[in-house]
C-alpha atoms as a PDB file:
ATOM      1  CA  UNK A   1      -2.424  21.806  27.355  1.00  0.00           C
ATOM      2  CA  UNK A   2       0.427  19.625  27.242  1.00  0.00           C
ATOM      3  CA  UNK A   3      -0.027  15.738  28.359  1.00  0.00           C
ATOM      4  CA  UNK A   4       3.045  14.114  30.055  1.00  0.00           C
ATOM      5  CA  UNK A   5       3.498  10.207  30.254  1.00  0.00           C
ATOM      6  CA  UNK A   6       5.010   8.377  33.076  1.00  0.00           C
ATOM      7  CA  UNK A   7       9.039   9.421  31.801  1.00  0.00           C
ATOM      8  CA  UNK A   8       8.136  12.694  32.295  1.00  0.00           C
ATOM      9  CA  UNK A   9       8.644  12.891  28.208  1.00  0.00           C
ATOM     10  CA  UNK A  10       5.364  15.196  26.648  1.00  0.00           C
ATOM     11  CA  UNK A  11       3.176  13.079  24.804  1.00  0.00           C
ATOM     12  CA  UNK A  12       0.845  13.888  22.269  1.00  0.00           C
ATOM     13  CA  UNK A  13      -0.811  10.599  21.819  1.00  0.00           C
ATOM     14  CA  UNK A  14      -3.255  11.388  23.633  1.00  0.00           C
ATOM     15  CA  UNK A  15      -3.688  14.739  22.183  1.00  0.00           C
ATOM     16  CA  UNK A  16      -3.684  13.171  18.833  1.00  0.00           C
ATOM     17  CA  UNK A  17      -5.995  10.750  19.746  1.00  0.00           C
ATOM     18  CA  UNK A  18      -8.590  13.262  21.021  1.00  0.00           C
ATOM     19  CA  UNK A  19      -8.269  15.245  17.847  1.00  0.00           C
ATOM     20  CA  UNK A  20      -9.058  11.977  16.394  1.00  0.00           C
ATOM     21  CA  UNK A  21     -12.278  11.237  18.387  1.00  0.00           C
ATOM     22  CA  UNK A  22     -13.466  14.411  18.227  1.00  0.00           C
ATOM     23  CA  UNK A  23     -13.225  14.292  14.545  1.00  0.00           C
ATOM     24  CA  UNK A  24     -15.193  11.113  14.173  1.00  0.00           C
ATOM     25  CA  UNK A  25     -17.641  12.139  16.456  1.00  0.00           C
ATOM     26  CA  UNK A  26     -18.352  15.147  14.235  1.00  0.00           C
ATOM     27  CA  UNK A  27     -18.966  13.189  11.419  1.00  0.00           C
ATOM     28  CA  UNK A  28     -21.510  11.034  13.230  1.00  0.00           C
ATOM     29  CA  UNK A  29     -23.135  13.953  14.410  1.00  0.00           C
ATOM     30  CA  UNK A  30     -23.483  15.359  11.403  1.00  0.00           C
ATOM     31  CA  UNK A  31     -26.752  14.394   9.369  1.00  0.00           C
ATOM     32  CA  UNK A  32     -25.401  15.192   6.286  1.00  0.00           C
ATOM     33  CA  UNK A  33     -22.028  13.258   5.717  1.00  0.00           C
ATOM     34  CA  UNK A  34     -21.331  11.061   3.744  1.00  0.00           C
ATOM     35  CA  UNK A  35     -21.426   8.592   6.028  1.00  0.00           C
ATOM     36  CA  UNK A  36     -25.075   8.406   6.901  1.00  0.00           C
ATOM     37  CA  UNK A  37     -25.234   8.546   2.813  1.00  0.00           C
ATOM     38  CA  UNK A  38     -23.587   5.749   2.154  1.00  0.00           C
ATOM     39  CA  UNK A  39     -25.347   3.655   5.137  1.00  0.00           C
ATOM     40  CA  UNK A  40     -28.580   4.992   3.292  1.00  0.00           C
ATOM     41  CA  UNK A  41     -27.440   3.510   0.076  1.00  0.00           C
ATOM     42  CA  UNK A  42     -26.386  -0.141   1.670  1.00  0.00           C
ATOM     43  CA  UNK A  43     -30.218   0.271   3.339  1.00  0.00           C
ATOM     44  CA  UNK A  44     -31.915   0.732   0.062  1.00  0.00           C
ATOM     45  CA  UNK A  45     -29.332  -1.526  -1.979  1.00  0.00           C
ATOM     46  CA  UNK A  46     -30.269  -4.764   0.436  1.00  0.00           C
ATOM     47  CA  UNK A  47     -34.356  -3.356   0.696  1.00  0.00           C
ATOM     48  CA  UNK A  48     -34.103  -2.976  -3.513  1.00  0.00           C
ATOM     49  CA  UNK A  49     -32.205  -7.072  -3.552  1.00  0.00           C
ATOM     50  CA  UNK A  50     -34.625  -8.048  -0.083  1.00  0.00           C
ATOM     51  CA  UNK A  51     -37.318 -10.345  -2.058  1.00  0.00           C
ATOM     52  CA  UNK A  52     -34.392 -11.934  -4.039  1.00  0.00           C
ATOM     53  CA  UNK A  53     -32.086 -12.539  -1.145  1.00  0.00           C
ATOM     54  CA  UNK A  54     -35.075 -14.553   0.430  1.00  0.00           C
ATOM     55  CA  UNK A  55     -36.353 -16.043  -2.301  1.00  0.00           C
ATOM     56  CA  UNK A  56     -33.661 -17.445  -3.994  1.00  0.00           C
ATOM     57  CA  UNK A  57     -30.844 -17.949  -1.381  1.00  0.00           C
ATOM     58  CA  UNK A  58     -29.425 -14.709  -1.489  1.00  0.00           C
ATOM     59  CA  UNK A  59     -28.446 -14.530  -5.459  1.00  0.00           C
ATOM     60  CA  UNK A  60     -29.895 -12.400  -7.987  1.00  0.00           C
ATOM     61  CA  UNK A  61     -32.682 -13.943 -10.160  1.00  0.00           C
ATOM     62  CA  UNK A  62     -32.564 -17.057 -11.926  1.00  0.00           C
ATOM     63  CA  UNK A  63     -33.415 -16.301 -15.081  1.00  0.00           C
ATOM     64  CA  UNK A  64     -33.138 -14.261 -18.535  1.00  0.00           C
ATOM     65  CA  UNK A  65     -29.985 -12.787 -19.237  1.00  0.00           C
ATOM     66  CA  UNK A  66     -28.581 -12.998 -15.653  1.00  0.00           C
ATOM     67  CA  UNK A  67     -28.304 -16.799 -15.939  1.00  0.00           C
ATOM     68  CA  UNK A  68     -27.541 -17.352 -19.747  1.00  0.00           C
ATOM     69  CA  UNK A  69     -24.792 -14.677 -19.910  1.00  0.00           C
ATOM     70  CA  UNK A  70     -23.837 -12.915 -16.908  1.00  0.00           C
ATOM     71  CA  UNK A  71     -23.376 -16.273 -14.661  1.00  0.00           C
ATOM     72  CA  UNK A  72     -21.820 -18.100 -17.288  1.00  0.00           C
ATOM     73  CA  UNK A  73     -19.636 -15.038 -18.265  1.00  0.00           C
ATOM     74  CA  UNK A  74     -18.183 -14.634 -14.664  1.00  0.00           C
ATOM     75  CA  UNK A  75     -17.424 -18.148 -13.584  1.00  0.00           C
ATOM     76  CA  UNK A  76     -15.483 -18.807 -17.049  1.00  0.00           C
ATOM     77  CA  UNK A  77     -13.496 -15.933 -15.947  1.00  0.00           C
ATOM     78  CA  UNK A  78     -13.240 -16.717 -12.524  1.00  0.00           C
ATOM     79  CA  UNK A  79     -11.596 -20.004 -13.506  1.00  0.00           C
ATOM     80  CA  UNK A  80      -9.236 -18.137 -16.279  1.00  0.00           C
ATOM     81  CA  UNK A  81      -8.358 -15.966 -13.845  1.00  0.00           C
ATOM     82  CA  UNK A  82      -7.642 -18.487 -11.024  1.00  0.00           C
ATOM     83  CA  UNK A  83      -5.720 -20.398 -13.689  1.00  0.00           C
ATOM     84  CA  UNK A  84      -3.526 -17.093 -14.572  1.00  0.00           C
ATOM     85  CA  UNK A  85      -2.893 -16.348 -10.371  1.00  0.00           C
ATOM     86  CA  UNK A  86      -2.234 -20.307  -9.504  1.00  0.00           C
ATOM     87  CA  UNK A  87      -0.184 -21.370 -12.530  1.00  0.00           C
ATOM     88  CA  UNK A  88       0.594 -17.771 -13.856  1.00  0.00           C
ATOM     89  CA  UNK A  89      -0.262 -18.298 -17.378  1.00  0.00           C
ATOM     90  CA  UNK A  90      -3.134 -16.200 -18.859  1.00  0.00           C
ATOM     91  CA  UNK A  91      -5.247 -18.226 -21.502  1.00  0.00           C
ATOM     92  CA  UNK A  92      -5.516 -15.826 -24.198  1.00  0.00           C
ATOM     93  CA  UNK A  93      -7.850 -18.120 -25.989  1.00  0.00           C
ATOM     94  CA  UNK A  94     -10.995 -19.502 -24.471  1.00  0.00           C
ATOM     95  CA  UNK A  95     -12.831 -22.239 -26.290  1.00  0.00           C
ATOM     96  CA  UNK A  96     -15.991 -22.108 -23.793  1.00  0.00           C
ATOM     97  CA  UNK A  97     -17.173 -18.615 -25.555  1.00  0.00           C
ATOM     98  CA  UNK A  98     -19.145 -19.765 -28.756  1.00  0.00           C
ATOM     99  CA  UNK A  99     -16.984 -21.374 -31.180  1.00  0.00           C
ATOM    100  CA  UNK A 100     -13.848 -19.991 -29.243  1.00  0.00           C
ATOM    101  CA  UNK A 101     -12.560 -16.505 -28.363  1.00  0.00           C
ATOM    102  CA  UNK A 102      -9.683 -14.323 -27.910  1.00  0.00           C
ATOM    103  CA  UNK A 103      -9.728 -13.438 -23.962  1.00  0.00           C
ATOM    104  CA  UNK A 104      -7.933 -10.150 -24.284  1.00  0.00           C
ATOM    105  CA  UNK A 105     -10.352  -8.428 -27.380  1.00  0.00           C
ATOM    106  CA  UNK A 106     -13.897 -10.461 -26.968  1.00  0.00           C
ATOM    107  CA  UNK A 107     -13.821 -10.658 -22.663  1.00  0.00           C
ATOM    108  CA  UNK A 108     -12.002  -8.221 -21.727  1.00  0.00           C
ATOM    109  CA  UNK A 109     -15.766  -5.982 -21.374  1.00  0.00           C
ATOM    110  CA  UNK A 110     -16.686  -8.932 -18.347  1.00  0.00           C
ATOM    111  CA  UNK A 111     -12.846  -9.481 -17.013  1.00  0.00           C
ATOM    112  CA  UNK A 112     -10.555  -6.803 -17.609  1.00  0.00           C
ATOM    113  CA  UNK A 113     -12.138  -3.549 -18.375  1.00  0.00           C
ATOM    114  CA  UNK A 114     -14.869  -4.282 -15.173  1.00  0.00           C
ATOM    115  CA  UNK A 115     -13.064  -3.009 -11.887  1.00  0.00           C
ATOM    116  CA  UNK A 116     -15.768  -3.944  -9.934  1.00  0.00           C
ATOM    117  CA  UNK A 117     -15.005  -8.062 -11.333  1.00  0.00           C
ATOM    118  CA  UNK A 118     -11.571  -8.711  -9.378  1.00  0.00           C
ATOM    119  CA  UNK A 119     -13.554  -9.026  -5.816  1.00  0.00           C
ATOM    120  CA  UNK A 120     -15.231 -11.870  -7.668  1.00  0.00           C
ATOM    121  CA  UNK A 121     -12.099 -13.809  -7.054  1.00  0.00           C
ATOM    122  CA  UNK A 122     -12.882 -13.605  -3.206  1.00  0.00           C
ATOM    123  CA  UNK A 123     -15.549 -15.587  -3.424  1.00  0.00           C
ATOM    124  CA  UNK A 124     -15.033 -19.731  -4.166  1.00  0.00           C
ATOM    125  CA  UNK A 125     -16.080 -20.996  -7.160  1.00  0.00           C
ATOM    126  CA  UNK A 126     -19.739 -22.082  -6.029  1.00  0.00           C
ATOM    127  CA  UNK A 127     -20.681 -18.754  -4.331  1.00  0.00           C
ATOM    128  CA  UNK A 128     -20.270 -16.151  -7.927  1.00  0.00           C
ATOM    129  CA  UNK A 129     -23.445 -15.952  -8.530  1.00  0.00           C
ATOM    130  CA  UNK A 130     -24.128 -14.519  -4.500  1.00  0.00           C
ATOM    131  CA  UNK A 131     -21.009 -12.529  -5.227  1.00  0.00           C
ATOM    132  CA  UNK A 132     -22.475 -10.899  -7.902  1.00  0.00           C
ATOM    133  CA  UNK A 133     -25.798  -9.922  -6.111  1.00  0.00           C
ATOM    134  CA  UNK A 134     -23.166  -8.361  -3.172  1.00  0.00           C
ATOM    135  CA  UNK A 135     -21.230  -6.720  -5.966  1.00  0.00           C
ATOM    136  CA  UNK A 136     -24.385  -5.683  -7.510  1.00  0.00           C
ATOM    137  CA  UNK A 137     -25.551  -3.767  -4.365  1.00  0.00           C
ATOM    138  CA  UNK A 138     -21.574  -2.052  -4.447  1.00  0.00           C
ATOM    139  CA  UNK A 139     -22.358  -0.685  -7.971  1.00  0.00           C
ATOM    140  CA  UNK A 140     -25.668   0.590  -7.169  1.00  0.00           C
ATOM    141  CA  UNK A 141     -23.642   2.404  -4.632  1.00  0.00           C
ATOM    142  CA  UNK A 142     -20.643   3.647  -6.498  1.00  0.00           C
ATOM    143  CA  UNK A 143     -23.111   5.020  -9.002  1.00  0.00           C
ATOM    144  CA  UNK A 144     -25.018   6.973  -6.314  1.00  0.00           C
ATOM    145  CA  UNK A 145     -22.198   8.205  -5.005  1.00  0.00           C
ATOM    146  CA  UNK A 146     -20.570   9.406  -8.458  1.00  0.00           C
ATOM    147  CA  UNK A 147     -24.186  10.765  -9.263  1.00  0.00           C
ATOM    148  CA  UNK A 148     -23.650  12.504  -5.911  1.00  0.00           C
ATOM    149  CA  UNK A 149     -19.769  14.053  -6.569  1.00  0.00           C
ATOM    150  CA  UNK A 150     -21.473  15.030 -10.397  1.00  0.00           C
ATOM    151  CA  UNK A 151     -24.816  16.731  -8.818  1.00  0.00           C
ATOM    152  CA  UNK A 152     -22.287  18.892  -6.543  1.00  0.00           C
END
C-alpha cells in the first residue's frame, strides 16, 4: 500500500514510521529481550545499592577501602583531568599520590585504562563519590550483560 501526502508526491514516512512502531512494539512484547534484561539489571542494581542510597545519602559506604582509596583516587583525577580539559595541559606528575607519582604509569589503572571513569567528569566536584555509586550500578550491569553475550 502506497501512502500519498497532500502534493500528491508518495510518501513513505509514514510507512517507515509504522515499520518503526511495529518494531518497537515487538520488542516490548517480547519477554525475553534484552530490554526487559537490562530493566531487570537497573531493578536489582538500585535493590543491591537500596540500604546505602538511604542510609548514607545516596553514596556507597563510608568506609574501608572505598573511602581511603577509591574516593581519594577519583577526585585527584577528577581535578587532573578538569585541569587537562580547562587549561589543556595534562600533569604527568602528581604530588598528592604518596611521595609523588607519575600520572601516566602509577594512575593510569583509576584514570586512563578505566572506561567506565570519564562519566565521572559529569558529575561536579562534590557529587564523585554519588557518581561512583551510579557508575557502580552501570558496571554491575555491563558485567551482566557481557556474562550474558559469553553464556550465549
Amino acid at each position: 500500500m502506497e501512502y500519498i501526502n497532500i502534493k500528491g508526491v508518495p510518501d513513505f514516512s509514514c510507512k517507515e514510521y509504522r515499520e518503526k512502531k511495529t518494531k518497537i512494539i515487538s520488542i516490548l512484547k517480547n519477554k525475553s529481550s534484552l530490554f526487559y534484561y537490562v530493566l531487570i539489571l537497573i531493578g536489582f542494581g538500585i535493590a543491591f545499592y537500596a540500604y546505602t542510597i538511604v542510609a548514607n545519602g545516596f553514596s556507597a559506604p563510608l568506609s574501608g577501602d572505598y573511602v581511603y582509596q577509591s574516593v581519594p583516587f577519583f577526585i585527584n583525577g577528577y581535578d587532573d583531568w578538569w585541569k587537562f580539559l580547562t587549561t589543556g595541559e595534562f600533569p604527568f606528575w602528581d604530588p598528592n599520590t604518596g611521595l609523588g607519582a607519575d600520572n601516566l604509569t602509577n594512575n593510569s589503572f583509576y584514570y586512563v585504562m578505566d572506561p567506565l571513569f570519564m562519566p565521572i567528569l559529569l558529575f561536579p566536584r562534590e557529587l564523585v563519590p554519588q557518581g561512583m555509586l551510579v557508575l557502580m550500578i552501570v558496571k554491575m550491569i555491563v558485567g551482566c550483560l557481557t556474562m550474558r553475550l559469553f553464556l550465549k
